[in-house]
Structure formats: structure tokens, C-alpha cells
PDB file of N, CA and C in Angstrom:
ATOM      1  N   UNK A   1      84.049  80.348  96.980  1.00  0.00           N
ATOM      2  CA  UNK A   1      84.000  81.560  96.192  1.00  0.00           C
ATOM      3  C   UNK A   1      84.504  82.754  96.998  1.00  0.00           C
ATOM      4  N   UNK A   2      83.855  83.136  98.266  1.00  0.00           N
ATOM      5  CA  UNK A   2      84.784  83.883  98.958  1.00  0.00           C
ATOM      6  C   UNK A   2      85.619  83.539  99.129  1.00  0.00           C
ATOM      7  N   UNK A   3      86.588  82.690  99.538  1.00  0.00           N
ATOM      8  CA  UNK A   3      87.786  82.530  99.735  1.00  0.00           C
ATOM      9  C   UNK A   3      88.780  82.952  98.768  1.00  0.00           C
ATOM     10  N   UNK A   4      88.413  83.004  97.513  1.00  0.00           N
ATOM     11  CA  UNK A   4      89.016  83.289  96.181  1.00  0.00           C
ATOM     12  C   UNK A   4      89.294  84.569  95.690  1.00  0.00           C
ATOM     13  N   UNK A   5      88.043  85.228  96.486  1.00  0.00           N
ATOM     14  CA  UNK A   5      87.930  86.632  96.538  1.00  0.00           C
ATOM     15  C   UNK A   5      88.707  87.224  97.212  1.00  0.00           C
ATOM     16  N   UNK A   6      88.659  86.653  98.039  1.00  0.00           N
ATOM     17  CA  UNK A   6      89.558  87.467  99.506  1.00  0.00           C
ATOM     18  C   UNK A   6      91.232  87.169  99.289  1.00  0.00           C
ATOM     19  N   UNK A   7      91.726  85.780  98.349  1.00  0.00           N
ATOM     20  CA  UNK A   7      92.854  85.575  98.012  1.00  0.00           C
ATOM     21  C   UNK A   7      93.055  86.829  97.403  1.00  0.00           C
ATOM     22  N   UNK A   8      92.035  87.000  96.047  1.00  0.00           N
ATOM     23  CA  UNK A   8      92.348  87.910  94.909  1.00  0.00           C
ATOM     24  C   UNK A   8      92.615  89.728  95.760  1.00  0.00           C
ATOM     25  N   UNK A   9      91.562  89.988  96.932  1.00  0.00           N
ATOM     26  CA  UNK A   9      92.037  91.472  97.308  1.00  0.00           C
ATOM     27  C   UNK A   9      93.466  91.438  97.804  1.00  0.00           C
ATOM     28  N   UNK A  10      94.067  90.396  98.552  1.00  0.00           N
ATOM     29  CA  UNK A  10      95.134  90.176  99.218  1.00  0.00           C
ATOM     30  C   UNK A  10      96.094  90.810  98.171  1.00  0.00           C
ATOM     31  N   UNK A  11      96.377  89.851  97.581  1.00  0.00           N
ATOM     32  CA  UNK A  11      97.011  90.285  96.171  1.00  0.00           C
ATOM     33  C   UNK A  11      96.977  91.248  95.611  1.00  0.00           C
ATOM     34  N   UNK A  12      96.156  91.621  95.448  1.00  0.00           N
ATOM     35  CA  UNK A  12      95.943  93.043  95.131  1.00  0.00           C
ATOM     36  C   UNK A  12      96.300  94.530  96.202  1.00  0.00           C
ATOM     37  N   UNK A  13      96.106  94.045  97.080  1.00  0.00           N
ATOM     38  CA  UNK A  13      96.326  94.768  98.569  1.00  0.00           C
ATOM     39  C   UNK A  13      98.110  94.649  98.651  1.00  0.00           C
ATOM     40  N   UNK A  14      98.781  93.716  97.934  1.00  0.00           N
ATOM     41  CA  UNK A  14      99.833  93.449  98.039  1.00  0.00           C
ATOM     42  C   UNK A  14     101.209  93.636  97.076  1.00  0.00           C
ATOM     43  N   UNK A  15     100.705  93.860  95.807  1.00  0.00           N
ATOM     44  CA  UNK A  15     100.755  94.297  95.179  1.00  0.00           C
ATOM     45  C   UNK A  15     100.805  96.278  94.704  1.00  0.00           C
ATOM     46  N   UNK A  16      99.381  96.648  95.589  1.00  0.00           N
ATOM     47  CA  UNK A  16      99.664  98.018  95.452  1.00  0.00           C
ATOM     48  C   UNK A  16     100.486  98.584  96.409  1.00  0.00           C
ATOM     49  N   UNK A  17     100.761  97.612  97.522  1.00  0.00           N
ATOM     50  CA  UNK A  17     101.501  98.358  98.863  1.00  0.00           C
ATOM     51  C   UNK A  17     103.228  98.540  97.662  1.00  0.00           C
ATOM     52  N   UNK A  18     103.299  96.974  97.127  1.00  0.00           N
ATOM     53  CA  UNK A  18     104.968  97.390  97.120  1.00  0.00           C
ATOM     54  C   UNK A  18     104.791  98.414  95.827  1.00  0.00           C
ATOM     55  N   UNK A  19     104.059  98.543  95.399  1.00  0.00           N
ATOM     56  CA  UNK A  19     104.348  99.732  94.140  1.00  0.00           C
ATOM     57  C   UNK A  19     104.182 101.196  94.971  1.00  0.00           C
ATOM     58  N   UNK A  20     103.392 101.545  95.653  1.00  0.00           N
ATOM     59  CA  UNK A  20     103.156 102.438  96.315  1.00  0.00           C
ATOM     60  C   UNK A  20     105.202 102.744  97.177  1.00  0.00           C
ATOM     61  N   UNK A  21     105.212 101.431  97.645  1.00  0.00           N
ATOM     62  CA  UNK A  21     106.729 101.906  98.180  1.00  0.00           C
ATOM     63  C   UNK A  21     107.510 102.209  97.348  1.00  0.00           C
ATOM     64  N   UNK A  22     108.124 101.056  96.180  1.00  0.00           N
ATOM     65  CA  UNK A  22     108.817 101.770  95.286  1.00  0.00           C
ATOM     66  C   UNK A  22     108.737 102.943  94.281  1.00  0.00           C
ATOM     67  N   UNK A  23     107.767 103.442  94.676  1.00  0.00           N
ATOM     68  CA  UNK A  23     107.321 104.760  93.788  1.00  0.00           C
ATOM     69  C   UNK A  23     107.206 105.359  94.123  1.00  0.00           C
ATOM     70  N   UNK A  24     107.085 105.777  95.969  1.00  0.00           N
ATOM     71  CA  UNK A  24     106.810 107.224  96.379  1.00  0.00           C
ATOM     72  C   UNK A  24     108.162 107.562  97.524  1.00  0.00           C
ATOM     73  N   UNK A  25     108.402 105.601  97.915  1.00  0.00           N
ATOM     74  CA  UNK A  25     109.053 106.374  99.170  1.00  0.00           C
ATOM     75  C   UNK A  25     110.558 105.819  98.402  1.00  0.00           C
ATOM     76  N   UNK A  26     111.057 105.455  96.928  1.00  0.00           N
ATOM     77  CA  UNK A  26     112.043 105.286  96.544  1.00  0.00           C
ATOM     78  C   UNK A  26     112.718 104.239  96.788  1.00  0.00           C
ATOM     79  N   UNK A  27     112.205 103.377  97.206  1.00  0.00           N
ATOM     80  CA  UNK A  27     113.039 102.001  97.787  1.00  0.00           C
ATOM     81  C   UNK A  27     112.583 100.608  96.401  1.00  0.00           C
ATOM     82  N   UNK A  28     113.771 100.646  96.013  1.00  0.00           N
ATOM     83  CA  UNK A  28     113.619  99.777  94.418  1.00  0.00           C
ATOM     84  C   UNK A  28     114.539  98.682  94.731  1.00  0.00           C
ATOM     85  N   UNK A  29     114.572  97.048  94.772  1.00  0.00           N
ATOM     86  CA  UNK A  29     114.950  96.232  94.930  1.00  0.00           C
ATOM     87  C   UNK A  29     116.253  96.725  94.208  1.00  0.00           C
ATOM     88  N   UNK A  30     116.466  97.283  93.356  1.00  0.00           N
ATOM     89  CA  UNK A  30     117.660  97.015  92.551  1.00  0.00           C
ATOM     90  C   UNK A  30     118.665  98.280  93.221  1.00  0.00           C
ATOM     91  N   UNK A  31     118.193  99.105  93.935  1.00  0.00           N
ATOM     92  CA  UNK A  31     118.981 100.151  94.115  1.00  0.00           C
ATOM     93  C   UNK A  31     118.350 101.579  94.681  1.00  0.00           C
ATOM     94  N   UNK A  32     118.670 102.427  95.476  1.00  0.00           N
ATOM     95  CA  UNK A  32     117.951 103.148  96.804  1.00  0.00           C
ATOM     96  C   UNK A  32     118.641 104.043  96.984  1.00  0.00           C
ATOM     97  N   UNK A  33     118.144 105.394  96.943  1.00  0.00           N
ATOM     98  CA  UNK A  33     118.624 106.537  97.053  1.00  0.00           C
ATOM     99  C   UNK A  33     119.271 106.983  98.291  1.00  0.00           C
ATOM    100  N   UNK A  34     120.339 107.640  97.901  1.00  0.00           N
ATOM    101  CA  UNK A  34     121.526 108.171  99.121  1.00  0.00           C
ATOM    102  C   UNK A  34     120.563 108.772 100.190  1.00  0.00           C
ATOM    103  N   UNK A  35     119.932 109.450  99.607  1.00  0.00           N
ATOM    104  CA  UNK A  35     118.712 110.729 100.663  1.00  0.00           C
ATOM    105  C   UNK A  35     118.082 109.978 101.789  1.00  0.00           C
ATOM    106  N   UNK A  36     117.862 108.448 101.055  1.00  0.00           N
ATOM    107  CA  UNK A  36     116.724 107.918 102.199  1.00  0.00           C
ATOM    108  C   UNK A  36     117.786 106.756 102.826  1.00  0.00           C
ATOM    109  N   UNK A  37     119.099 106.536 102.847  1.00  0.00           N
ATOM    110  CA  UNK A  37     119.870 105.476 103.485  1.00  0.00           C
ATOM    111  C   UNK A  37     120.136 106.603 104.551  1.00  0.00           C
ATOM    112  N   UNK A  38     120.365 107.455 103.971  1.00  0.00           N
ATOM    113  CA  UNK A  38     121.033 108.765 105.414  1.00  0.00           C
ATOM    114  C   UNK A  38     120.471 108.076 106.638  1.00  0.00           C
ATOM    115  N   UNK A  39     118.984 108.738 106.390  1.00  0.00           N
ATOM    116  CA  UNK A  39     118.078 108.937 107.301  1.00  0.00           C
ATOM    117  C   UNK A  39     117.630 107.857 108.196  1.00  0.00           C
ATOM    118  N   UNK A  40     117.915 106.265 107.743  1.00  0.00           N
ATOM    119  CA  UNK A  40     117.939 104.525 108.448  1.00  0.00           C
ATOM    120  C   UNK A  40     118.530 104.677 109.286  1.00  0.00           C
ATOM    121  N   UNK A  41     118.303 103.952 110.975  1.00  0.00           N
ATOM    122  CA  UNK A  41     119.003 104.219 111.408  1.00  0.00           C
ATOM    123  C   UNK A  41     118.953 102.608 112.225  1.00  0.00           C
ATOM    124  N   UNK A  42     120.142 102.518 112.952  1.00  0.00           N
ATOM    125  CA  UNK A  42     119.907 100.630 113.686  1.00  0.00           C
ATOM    126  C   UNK A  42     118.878 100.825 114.665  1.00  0.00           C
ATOM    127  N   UNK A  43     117.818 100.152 114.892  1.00  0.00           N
ATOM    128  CA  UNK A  43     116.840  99.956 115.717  1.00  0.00           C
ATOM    129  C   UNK A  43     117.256  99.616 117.089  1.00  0.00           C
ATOM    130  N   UNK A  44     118.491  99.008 117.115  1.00  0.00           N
ATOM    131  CA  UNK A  44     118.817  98.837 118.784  1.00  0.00           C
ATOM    132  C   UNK A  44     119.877 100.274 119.511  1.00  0.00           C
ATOM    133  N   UNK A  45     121.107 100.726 118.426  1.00  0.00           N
ATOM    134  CA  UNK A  45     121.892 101.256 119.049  1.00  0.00           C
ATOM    135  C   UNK A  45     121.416 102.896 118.374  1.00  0.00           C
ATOM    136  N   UNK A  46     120.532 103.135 117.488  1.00  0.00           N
ATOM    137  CA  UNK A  46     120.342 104.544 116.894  1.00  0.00           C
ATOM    138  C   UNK A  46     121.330 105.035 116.045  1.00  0.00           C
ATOM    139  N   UNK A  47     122.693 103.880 115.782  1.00  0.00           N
ATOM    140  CA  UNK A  47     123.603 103.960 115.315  1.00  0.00           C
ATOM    141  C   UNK A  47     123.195 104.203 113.637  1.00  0.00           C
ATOM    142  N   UNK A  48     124.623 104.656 112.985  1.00  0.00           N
ATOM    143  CA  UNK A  48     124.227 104.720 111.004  1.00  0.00           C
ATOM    144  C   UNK A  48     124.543 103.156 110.520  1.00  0.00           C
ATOM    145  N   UNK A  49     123.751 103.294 109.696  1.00  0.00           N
ATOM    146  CA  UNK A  49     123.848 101.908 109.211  1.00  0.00           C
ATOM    147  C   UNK A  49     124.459 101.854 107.638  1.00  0.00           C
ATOM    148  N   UNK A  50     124.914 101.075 107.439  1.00  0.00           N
ATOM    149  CA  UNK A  50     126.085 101.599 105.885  1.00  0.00           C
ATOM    150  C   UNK A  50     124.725 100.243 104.788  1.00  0.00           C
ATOM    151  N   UNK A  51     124.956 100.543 103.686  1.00  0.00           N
ATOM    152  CA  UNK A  51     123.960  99.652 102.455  1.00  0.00           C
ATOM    153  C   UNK A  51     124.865  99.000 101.829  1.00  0.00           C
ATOM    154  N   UNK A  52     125.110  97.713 101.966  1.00  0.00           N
ATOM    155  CA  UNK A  52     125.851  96.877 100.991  1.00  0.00           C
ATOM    156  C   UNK A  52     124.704  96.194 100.118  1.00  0.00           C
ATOM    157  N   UNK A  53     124.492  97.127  98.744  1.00  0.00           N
ATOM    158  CA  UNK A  53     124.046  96.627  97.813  1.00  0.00           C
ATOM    159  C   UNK A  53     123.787  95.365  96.914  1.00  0.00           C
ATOM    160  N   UNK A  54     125.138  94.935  96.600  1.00  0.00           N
ATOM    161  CA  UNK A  54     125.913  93.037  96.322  1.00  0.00           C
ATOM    162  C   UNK A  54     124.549  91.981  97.426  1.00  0.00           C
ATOM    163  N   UNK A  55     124.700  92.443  98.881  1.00  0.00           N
ATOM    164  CA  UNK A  55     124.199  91.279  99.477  1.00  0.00           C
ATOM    165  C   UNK A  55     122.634  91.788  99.863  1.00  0.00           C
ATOM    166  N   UNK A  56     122.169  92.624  99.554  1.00  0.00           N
ATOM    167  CA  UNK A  56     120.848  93.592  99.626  1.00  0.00           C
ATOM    168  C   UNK A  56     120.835  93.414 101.369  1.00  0.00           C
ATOM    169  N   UNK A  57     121.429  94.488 102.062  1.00  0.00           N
ATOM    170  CA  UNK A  57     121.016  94.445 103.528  1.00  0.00           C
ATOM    171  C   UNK A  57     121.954  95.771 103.870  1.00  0.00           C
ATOM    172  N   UNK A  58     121.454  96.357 105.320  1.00  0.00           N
ATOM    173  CA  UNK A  58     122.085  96.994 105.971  1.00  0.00           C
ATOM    174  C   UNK A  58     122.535  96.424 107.055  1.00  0.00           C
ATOM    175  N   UNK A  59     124.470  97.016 107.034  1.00  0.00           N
ATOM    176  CA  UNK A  59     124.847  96.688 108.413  1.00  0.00           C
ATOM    177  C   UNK A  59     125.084  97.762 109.516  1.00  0.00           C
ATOM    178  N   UNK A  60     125.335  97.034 110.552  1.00  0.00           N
ATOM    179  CA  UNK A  60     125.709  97.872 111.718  1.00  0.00           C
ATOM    180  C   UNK A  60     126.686  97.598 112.526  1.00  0.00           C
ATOM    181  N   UNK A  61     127.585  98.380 112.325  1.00  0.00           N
ATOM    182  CA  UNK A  61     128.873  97.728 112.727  1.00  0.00           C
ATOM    183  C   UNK A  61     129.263  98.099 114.239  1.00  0.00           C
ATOM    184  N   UNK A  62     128.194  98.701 114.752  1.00  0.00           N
ATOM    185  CA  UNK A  62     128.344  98.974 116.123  1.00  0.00           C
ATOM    186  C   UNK A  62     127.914  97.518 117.035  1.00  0.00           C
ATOM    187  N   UNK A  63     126.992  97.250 116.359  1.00  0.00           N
ATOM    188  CA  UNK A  63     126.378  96.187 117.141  1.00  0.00           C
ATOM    189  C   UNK A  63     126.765  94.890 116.784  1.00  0.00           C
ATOM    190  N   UNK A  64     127.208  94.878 115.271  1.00  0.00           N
ATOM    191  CA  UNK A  64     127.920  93.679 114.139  1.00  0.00           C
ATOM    192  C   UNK A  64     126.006  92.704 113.857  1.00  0.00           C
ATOM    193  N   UNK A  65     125.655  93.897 113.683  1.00  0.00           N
ATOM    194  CA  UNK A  65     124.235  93.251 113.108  1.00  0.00           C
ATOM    195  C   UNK A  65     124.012  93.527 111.659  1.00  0.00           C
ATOM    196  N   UNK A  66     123.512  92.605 110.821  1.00  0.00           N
ATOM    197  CA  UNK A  66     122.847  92.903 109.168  1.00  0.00           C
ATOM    198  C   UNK A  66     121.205  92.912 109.215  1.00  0.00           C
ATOM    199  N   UNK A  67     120.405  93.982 108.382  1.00  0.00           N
ATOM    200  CA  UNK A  67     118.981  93.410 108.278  1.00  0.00           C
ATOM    201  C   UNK A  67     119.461  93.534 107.553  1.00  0.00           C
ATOM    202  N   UNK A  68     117.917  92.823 106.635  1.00  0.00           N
ATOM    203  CA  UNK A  68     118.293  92.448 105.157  1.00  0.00           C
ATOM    204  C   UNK A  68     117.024  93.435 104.859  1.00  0.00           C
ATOM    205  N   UNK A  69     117.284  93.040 103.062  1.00  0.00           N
ATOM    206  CA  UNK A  69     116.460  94.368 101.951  1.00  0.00           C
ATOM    207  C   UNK A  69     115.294  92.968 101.522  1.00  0.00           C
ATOM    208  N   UNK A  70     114.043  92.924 101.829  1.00  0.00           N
ATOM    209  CA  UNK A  70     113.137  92.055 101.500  1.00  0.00           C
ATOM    210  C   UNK A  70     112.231  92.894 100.341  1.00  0.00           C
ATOM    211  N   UNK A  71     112.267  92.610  99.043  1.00  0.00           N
ATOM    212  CA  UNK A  71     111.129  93.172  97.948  1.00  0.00           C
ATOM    213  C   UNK A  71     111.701  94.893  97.857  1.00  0.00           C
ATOM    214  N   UNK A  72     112.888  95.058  98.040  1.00  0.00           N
ATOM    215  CA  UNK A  72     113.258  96.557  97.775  1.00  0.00           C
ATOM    216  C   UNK A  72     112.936  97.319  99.625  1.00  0.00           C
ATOM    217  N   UNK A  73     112.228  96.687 100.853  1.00  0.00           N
ATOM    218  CA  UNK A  73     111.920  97.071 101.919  1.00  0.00           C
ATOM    219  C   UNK A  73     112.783  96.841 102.915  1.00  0.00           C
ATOM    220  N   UNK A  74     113.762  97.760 103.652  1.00  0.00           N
ATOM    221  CA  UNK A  74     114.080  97.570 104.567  1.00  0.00           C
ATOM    222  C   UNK A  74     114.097  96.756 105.617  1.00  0.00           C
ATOM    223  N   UNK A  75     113.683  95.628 106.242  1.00  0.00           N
ATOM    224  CA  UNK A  75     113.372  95.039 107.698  1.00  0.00           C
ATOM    225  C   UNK A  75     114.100  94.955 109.130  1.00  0.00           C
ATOM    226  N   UNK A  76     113.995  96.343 109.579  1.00  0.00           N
ATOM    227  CA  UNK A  76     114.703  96.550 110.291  1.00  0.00           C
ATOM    228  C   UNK A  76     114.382  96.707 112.018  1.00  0.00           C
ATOM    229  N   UNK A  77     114.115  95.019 111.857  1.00  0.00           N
ATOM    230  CA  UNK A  77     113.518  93.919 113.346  1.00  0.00           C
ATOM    231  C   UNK A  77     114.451  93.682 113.646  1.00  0.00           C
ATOM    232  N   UNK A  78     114.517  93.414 115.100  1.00  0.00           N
ATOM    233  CA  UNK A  78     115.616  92.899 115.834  1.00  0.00           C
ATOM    234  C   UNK A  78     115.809  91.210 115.448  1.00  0.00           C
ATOM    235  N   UNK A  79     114.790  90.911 115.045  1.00  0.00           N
ATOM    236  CA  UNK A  79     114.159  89.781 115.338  1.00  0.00           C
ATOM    237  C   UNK A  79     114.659  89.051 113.877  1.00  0.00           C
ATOM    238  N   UNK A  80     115.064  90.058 113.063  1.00  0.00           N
ATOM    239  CA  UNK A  80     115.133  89.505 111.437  1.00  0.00           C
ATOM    240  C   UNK A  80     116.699  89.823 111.273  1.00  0.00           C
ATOM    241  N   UNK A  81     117.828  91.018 112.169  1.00  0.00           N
ATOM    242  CA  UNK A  81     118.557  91.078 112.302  1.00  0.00           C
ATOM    243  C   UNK A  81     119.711  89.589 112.363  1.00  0.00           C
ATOM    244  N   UNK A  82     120.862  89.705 111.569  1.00  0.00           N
ATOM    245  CA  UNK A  82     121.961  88.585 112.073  1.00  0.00           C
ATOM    246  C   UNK A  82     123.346  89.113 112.172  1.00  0.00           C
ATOM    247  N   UNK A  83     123.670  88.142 113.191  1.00  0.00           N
ATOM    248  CA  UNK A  83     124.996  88.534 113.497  1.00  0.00           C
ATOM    249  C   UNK A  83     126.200  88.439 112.382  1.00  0.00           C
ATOM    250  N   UNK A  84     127.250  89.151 112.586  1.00  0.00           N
ATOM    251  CA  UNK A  84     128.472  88.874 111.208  1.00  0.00           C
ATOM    252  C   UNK A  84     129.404  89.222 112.117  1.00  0.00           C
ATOM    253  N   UNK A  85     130.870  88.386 111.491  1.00  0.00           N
ATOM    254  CA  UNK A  85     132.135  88.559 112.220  1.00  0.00           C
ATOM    255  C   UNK A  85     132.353  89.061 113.746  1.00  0.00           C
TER     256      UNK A  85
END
């Protein structure tokens, strides 16, 4: 019975986080305001990072790194980062 419970806050805990993001800080799986791509920046080089929408990720062409867009959220880990061309 606890266990079920604690599934159910999770969910719920999980649930209000991504609405809370796409609703306050503007980041919508489908599409993301110019204002807040400005301001992203690459986690290794401080470099700008450009939004290719089509493949949901930001690249960095300084470093030739992509994060990707997970649930409309940025993930911008070194660790989640991949290389391109």
C-alpha cells in the first residue's frame, strides 16, 4: 500500500514539475521561444548554441556537440551530449 502511494506522489511530483516548466519557463516540446534559446549556452565551451527543431536538440558547432530536447527540457550534460560530423 505504501509503495503505491509513493508511486502515485512520484507521478504526481512529475507531472507538476513538467507543467510547471512548460508554463512558466516556456519550454513546450513542440516549440520554444527565441527569448529563452538566446540565453542557452554550451556547458563546455560557453559557446551559442543554434535549436534545430526537426531533430529536437541543440547544437554546438564549436565543439561539434548536440544535446537533445527531452519532454520539451533542455539536457544540457556533457554526459548526454553527442558528437556530429
Amino acid at each position: 500500500m505504501q509503495n503505491c502511494q509513493l508511486s502515485l506522489k512520484l507521478n504526481l511530483i512529475q507531472y507538476c514539475y513538467r507543467y510547471c516548466i512548460s508554463k512558466y519557463l516556456a519550454f513546450n516540446p513542440l516549440t520554444m521561444k527565441k527569448s529563452l534559446q538566446k540565453i542557452l549556452v554550451c556547458p563546455l565551451c560557453k559557446g551559442t548554441l543554434l535549436y534545430k527543431s526537426r531533430q529536437k536538440e541543440f547544437i554546438c558547432e564549436r565543439d561539434k556537440l548536440t544535446y537533445p530536447v527531452k519532454n520539451g527540457i533542455p539536457v544540457l550534460l556533457a554526459a548526454d551530449a553527442k558528437k556530429f560530423g
